[in-house]
N, C-alpha and C. Protein backbone atom coordinates (compact mmCIF):
# COMPACT_ATOMS: atom_id res chain seq x y z
N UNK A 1 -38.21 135.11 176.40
CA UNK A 1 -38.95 134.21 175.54
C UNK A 1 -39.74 133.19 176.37
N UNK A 2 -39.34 132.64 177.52
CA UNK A 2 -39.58 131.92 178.17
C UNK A 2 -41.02 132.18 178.91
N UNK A 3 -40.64 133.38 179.34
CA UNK A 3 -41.76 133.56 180.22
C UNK A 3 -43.30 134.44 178.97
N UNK A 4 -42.94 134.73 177.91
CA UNK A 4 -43.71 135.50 176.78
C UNK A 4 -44.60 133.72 176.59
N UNK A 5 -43.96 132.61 176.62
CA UNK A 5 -44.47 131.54 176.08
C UNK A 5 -45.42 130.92 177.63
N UNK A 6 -45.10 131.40 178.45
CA UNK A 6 -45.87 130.90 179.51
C UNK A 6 -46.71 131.67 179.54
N UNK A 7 -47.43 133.34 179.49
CA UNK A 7 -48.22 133.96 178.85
C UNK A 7 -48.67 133.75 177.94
N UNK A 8 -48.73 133.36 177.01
CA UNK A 8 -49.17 132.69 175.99
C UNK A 8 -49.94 131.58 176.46
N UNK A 9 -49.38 130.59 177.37
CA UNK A 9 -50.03 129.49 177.56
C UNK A 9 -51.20 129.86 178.48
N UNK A 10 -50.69 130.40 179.20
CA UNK A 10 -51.98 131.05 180.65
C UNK A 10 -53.14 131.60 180.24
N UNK A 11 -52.61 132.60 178.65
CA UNK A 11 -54.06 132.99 178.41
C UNK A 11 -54.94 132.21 177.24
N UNK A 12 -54.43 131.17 176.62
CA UNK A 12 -54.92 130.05 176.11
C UNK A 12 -55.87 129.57 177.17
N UNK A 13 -55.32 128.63 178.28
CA UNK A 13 -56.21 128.14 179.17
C UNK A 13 -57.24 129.11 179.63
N UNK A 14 -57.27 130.56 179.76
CA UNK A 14 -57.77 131.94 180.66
C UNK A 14 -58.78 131.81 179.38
N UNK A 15 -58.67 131.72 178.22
CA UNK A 15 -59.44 131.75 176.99
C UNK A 15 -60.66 130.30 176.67
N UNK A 16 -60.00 129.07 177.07
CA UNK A 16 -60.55 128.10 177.38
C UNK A 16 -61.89 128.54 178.11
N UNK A 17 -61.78 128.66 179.26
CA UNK A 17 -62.39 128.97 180.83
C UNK A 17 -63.58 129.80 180.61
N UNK A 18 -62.90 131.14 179.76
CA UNK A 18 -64.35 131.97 179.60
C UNK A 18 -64.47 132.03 178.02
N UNK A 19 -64.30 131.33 177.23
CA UNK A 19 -64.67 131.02 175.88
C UNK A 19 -65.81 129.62 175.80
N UNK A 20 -65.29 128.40 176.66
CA UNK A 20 -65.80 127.42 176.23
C UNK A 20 -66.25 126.63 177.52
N UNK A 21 -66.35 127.48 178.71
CA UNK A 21 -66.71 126.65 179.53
C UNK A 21 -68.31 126.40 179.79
N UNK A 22 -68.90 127.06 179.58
CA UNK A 22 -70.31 127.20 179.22
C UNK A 22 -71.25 126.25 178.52
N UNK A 23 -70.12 126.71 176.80
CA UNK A 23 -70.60 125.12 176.20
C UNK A 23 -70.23 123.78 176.57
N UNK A 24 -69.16 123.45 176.90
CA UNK A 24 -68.92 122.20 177.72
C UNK A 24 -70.00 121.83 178.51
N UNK A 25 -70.39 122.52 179.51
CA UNK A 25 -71.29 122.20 180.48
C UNK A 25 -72.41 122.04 179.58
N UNK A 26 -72.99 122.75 178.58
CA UNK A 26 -74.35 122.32 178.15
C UNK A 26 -74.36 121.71 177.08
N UNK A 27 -72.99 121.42 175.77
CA UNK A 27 -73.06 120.26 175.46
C UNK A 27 -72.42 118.68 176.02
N UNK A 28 -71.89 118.77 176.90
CA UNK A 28 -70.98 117.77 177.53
C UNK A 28 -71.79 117.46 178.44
N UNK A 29 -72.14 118.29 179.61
CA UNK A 29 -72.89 117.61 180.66
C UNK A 29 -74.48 118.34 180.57
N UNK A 30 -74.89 118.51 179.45
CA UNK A 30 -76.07 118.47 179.48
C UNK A 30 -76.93 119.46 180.53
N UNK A 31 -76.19 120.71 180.95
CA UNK A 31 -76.46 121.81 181.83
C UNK A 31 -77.52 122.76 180.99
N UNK A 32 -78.45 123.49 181.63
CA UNK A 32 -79.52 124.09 181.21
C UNK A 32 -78.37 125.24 180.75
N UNK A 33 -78.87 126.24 179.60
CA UNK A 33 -78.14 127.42 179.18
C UNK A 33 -77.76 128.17 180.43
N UNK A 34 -79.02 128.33 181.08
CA UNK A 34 -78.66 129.04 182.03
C UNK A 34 -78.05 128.96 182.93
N UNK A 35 -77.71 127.61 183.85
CA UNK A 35 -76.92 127.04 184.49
C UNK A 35 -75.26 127.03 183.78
N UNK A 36 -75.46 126.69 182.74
CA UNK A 36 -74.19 126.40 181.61
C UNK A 36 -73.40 128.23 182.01
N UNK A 37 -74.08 129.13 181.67
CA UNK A 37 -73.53 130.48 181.93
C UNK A 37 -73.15 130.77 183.09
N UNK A 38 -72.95 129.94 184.48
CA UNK A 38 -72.69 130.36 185.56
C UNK A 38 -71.52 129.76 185.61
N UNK A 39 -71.07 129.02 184.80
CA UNK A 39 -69.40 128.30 184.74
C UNK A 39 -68.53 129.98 184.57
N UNK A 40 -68.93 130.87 183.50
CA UNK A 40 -68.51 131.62 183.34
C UNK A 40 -68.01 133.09 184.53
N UNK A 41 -69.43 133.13 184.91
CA UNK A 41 -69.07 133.76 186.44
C UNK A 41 -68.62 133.39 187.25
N UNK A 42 -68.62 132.04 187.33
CA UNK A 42 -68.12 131.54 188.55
C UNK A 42 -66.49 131.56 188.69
N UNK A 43 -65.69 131.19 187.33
CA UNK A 43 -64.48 131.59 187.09
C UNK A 43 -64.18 133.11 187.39
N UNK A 44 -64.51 133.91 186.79
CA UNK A 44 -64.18 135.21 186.90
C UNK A 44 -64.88 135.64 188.35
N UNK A 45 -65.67 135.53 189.06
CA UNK A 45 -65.75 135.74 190.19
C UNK A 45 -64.26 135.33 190.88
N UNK A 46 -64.55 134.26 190.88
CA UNK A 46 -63.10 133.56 191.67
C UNK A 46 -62.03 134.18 191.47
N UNK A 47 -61.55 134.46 190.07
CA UNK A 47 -60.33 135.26 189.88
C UNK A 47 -60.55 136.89 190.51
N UNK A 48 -61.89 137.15 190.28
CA UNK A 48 -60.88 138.10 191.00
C UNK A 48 -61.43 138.57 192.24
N UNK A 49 -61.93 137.62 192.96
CA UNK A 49 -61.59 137.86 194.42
C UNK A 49 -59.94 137.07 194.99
N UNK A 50 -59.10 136.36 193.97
CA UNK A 50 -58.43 135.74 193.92
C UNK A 50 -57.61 136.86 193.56
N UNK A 51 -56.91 137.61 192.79
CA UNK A 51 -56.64 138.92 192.39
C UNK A 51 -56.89 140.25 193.65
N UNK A 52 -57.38 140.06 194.38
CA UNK A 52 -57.64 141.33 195.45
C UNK A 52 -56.83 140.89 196.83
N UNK A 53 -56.30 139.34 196.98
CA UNK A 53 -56.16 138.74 197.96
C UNK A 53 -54.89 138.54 197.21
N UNK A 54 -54.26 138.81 195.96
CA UNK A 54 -53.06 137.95 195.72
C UNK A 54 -51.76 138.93 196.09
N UNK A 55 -51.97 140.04 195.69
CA UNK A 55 -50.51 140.82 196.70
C UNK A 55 -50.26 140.30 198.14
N UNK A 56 -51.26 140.44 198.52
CA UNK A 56 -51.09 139.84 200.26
C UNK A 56 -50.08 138.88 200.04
N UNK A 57 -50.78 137.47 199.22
CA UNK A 57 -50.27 136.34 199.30
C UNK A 57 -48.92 136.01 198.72
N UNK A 58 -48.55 136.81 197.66
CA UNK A 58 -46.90 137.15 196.66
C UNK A 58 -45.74 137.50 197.96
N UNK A 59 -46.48 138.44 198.89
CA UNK A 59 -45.55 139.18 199.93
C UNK A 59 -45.22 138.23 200.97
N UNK A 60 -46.46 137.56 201.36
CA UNK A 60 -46.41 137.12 202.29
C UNK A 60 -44.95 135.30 202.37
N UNK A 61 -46.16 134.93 201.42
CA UNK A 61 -45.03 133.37 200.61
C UNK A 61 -44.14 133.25 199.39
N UNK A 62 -44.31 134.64 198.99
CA UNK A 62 -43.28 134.46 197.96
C UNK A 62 -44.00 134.46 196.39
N UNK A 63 -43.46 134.88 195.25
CA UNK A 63 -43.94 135.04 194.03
C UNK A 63 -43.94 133.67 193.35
N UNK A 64 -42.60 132.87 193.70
CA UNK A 64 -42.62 131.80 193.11
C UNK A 64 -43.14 131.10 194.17
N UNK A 65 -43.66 130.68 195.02
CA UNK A 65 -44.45 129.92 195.72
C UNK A 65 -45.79 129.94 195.83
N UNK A 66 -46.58 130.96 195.36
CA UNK A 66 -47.80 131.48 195.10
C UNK A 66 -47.80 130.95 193.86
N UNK A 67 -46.99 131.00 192.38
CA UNK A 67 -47.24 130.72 191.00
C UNK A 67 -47.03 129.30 191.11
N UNK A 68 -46.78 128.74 191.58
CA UNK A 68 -46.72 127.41 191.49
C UNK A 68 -48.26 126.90 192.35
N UNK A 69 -48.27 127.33 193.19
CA UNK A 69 -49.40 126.73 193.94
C UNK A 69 -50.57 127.54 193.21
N UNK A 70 -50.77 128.50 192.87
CA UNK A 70 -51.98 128.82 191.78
C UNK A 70 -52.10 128.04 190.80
N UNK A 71 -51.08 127.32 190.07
CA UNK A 71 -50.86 127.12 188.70
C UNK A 71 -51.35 125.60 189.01
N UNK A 72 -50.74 125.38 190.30
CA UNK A 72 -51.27 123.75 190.77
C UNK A 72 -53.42 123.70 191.17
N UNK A 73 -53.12 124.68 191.92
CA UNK A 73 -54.95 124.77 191.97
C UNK A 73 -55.93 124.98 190.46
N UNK A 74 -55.23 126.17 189.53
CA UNK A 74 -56.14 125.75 188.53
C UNK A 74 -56.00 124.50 187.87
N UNK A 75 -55.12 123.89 187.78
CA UNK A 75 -54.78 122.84 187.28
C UNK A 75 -55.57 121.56 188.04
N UNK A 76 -56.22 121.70 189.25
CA UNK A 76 -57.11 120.66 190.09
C UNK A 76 -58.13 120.99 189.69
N UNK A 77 -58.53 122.58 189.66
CA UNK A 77 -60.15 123.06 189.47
C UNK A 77 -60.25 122.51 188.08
N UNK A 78 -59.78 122.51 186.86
CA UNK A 78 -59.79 121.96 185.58
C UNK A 78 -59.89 120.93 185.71
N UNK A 79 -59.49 120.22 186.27
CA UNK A 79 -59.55 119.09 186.41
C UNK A 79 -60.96 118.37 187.09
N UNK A 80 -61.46 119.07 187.99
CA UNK A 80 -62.81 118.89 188.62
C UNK A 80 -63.67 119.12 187.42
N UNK A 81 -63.50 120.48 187.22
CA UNK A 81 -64.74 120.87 186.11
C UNK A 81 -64.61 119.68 184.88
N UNK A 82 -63.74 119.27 184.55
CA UNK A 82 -63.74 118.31 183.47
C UNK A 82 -64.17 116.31 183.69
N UNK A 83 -63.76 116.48 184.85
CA UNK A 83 -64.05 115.01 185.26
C UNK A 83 -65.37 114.48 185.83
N UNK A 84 -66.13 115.84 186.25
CA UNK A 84 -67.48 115.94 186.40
C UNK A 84 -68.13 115.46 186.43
N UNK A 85 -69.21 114.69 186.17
CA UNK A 85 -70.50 114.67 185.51
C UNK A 85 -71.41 115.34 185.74
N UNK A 86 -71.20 115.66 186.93
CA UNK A 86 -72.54 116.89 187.91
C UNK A 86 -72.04 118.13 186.83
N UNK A 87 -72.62 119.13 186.37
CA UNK A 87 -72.53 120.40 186.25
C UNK A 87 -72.67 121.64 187.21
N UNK A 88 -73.36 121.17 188.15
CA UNK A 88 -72.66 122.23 189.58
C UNK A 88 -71.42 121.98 189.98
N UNK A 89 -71.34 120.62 190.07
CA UNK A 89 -69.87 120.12 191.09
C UNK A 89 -68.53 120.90 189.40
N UNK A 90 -68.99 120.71 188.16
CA UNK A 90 -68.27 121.31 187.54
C UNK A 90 -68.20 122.68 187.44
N UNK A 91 -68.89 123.67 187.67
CA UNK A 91 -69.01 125.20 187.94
C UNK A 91 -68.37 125.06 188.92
N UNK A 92 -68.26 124.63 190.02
CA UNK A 92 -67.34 124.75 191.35
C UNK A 92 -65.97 124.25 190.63
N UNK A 93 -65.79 123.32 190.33
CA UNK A 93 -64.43 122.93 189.61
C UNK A 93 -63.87 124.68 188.66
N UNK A 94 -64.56 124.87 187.76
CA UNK A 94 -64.26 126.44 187.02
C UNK A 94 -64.28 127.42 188.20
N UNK A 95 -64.61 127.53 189.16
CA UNK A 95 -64.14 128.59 190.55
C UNK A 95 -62.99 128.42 191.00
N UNK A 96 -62.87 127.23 191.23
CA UNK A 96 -61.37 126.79 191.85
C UNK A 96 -60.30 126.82 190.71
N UNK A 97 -60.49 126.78 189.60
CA UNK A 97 -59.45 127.23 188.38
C UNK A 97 -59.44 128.48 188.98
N UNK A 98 -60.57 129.62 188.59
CA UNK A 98 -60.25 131.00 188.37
C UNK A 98 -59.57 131.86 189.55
N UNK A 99 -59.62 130.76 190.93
CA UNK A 99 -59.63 131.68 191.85
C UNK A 99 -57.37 131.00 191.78
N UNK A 100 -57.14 129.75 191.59
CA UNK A 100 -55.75 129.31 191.14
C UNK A 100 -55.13 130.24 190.53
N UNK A 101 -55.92 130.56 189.04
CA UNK A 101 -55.51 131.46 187.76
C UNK A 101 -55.24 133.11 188.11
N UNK A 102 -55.88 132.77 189.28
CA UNK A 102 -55.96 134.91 189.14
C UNK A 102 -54.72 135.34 189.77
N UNK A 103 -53.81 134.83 190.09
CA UNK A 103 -52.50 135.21 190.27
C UNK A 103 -51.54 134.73 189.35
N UNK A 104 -51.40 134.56 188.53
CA UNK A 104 -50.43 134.16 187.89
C UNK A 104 -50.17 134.97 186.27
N UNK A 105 -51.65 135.40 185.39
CA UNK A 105 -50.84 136.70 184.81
C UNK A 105 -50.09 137.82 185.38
N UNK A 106 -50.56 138.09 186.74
CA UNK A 106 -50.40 139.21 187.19
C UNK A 106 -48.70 139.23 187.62
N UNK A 107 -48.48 137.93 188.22
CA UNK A 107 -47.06 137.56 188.71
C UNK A 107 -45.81 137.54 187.60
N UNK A 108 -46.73 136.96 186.54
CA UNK A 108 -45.78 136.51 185.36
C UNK A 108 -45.80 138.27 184.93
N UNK A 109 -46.53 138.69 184.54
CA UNK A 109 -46.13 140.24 184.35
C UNK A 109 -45.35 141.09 185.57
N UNK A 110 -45.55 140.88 186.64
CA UNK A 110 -44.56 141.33 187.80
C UNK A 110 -43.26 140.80 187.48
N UNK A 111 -43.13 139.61 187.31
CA UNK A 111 -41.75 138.80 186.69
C UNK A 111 -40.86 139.46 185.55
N UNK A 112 -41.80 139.99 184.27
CA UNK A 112 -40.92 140.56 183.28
C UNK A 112 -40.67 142.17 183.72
N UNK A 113 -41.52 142.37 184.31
CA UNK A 113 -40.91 144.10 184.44
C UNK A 113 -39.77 144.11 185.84
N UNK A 114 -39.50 142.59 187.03
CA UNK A 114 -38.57 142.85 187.48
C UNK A 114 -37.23 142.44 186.61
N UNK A 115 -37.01 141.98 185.59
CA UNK A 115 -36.13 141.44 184.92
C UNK A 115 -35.38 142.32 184.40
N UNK A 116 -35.60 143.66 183.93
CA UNK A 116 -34.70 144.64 183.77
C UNK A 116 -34.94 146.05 184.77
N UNK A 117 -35.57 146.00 185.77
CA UNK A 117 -36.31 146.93 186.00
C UNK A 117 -35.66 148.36 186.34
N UNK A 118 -34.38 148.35 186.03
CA UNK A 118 -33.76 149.32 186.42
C UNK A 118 -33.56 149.97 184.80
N UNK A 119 -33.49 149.46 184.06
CA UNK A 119 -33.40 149.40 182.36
C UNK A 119 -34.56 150.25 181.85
N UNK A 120 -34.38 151.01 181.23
CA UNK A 120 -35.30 151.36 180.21
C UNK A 120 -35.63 150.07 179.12
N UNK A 121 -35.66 149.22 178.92
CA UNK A 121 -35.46 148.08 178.32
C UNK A 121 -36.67 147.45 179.39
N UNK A 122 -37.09 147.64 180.34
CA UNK A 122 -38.19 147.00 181.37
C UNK A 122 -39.48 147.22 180.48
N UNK A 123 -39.86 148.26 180.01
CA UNK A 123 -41.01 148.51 179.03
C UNK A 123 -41.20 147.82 177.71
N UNK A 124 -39.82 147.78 177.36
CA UNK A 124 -39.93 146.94 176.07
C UNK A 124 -39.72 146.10 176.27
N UNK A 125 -39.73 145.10 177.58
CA UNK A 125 -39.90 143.28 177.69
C UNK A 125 -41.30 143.43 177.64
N UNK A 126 -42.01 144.39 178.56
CA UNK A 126 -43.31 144.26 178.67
C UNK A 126 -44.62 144.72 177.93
N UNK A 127 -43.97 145.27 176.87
CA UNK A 127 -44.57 145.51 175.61
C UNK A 127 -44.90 144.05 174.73
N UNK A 128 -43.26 143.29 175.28
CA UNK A 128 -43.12 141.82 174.00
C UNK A 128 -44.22 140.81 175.00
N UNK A 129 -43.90 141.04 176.63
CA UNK A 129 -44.48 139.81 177.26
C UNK A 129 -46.32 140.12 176.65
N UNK A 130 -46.83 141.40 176.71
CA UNK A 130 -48.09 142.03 176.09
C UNK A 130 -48.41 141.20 174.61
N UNK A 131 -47.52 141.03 174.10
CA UNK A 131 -47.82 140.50 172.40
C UNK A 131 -47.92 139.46 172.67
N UNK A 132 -47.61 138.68 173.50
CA UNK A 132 -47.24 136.90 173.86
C UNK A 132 -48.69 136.16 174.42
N UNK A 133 -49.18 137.84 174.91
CA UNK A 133 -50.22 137.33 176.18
C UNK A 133 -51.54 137.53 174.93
N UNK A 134 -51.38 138.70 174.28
CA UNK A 134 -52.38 138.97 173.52
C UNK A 134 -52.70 137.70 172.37
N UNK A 135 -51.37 137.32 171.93
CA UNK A 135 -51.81 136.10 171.12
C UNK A 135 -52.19 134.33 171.37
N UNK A 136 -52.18 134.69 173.02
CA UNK A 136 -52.77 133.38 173.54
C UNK A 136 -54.27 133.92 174.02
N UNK A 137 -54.62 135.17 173.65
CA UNK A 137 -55.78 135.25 174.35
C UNK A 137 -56.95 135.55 172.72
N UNK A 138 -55.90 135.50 171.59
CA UNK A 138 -57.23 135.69 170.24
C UNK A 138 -56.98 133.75 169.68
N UNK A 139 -55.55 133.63 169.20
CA UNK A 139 -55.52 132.14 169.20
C UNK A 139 -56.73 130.75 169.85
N UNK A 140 -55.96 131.38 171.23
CA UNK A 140 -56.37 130.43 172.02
C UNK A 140 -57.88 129.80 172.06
N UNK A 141 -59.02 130.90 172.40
CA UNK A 141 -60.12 129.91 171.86
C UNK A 141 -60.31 129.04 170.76
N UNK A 142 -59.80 129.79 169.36
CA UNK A 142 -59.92 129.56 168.17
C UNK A 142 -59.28 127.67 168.18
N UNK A 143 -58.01 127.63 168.84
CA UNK A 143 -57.43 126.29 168.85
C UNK A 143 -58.06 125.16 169.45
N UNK A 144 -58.68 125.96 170.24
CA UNK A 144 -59.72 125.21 171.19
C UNK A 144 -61.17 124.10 170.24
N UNK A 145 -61.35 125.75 169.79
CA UNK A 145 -62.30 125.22 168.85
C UNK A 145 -62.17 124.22 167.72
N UNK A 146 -60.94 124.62 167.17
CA UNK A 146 -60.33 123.72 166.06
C UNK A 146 -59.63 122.13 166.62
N UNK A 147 -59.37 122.35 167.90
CA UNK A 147 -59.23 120.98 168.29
C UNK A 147 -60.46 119.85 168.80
N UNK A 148 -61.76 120.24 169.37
CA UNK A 148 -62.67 120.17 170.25
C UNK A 148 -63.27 119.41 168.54
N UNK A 149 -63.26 119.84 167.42
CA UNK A 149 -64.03 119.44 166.39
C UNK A 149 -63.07 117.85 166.21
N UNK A 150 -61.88 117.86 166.63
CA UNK A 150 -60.92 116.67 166.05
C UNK A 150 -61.52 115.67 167.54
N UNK A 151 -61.31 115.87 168.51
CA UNK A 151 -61.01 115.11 169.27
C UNK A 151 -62.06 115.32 170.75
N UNK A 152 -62.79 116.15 170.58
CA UNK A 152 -64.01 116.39 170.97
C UNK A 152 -63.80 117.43 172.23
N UNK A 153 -64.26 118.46 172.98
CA UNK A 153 -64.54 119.48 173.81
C UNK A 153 -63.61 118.86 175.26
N UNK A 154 -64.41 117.51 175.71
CA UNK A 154 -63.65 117.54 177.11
C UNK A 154 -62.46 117.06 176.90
N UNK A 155 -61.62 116.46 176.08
CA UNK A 155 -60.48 115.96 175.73
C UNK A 155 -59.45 117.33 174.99
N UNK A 156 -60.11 117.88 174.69
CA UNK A 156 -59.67 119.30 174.83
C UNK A 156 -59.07 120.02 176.11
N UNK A 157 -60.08 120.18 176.60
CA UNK A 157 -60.24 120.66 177.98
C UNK A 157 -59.15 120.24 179.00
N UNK A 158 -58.88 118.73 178.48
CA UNK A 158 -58.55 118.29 179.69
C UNK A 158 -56.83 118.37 179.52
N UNK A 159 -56.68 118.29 178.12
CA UNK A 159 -55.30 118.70 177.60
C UNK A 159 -54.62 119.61 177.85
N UNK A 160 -55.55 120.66 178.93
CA UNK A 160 -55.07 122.11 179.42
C UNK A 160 -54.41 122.01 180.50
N UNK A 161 -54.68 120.72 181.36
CA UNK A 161 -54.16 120.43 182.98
C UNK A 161 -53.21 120.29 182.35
N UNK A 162 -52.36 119.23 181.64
CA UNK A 162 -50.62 119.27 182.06
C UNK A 162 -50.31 120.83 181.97
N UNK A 163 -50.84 121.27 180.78
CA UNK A 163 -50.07 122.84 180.29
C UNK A 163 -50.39 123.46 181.79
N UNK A 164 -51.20 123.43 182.52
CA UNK A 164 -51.34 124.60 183.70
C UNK A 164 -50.21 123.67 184.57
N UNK A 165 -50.05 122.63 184.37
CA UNK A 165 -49.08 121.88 185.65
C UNK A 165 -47.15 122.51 185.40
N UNK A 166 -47.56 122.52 183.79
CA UNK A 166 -45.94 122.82 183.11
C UNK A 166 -45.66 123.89 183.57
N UNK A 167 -46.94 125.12 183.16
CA UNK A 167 -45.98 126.05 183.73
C UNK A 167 -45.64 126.56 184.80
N UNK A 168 -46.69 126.00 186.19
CA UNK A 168 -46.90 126.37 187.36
C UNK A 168 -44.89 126.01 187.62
N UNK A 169 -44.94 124.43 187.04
CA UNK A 169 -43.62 123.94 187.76
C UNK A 169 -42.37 124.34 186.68
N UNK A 170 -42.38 124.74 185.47
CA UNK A 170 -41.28 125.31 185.22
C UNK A 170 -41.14 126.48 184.54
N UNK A 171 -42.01 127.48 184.86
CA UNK A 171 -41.78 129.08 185.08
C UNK A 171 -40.73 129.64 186.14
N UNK A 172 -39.75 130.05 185.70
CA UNK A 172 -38.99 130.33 186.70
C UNK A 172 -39.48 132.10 186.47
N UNK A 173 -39.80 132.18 188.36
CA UNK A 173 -40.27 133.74 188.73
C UNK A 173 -38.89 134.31 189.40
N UNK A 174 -38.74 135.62 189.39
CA UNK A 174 -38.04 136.41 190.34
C UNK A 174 -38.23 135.87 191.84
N UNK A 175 -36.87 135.74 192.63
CA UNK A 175 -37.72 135.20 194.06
C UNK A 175 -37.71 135.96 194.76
N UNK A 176 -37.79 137.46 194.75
CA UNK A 176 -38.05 138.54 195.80
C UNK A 176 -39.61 139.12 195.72
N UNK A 177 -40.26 139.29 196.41
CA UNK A 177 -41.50 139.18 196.61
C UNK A 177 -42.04 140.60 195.68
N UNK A 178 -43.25 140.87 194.96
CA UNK A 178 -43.80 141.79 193.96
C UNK A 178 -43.93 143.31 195.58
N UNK A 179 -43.67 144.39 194.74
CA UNK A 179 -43.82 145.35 195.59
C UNK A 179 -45.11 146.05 195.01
């Protein structure tokens, strides 16, 4: 349950990032459309050159030492992109999220399939952790949106750093390194 709710949360924020980071920049900081759309690449670039480099890094320091320190970097890059005023210096802020973020579904799913993994029961955590992830990733903009109308877009936004801080620091991962 634990870790289905930290999936959940990851792809809320993952939904944030490439749902609403765009408009932020061009209604918040006043970024040309076109500029405004490079928040979007610039995240997903990052993740996943962040993602091609993250086995290395799971093996090398550890699963739970990598998810915490990802979870801590997107949680700075959000924090850049939101505190902003520049809209480049905030597209660089959304890089440094995505490139934080791009290890940590992957870990947290490495996490539930080591949890029974000897079990036939390993498929059906990761079927449930799948439903957890899927409903932070249709939700999640939607809440975004429905909150951003109450209390406005960057106060939104910015409500995402503790959640990336919570779970970086109390996700508990498997501590033997992802094979």
């Amino acid at each position: 349950m634990a870790l289905g709710l930290t999936g959940t949360a990851l792809m809320v924020c993952e939904g944030a990032a490439l749902g609403w980071s765009a408009i932020f920049l061009h209604d918040s900081r006043g970024a040309s459309l076109g500029l405004a759309a490079t928040a979007v690449t610039a995240y997903t670039g990052a993740q996943a050159l962040g993602r091609v480099i993250g086995d290395r890094l799971a093996l090398r320091y550890g699963a739970p030492a990598l998810f915490r320190t990802g979870g801590v970097v997107a949680a700075c890059g959000l924090a850049m992109a939101v505190l902003s005023p520049n809209p480049v210096t905030a597209i660089g802020g959304f890089a440094v999220a995505g490139a934080g973020a791009s290890v940590l579904i992957p870990l947290a799913y490495s996490a539930v399939g080591q949890a029974k993994e000897d079990s036939p029961e390993a498929a059906t955590l990761i079927s449930r952790f799948t439903t957890f992830t899927y409903a932070g990733t249709l939700c999640g903009p939607a809440a975004i949106g429905w909150a951003a109308e109450f209390v406005g877009l960057t106060w939104t936004l910015a409500a995402l750093i503790p959640v990336l801080c919570a779970v970086a620091f109390l996700s508990r991962l498997p501590g033997h390194p992802q094979r």
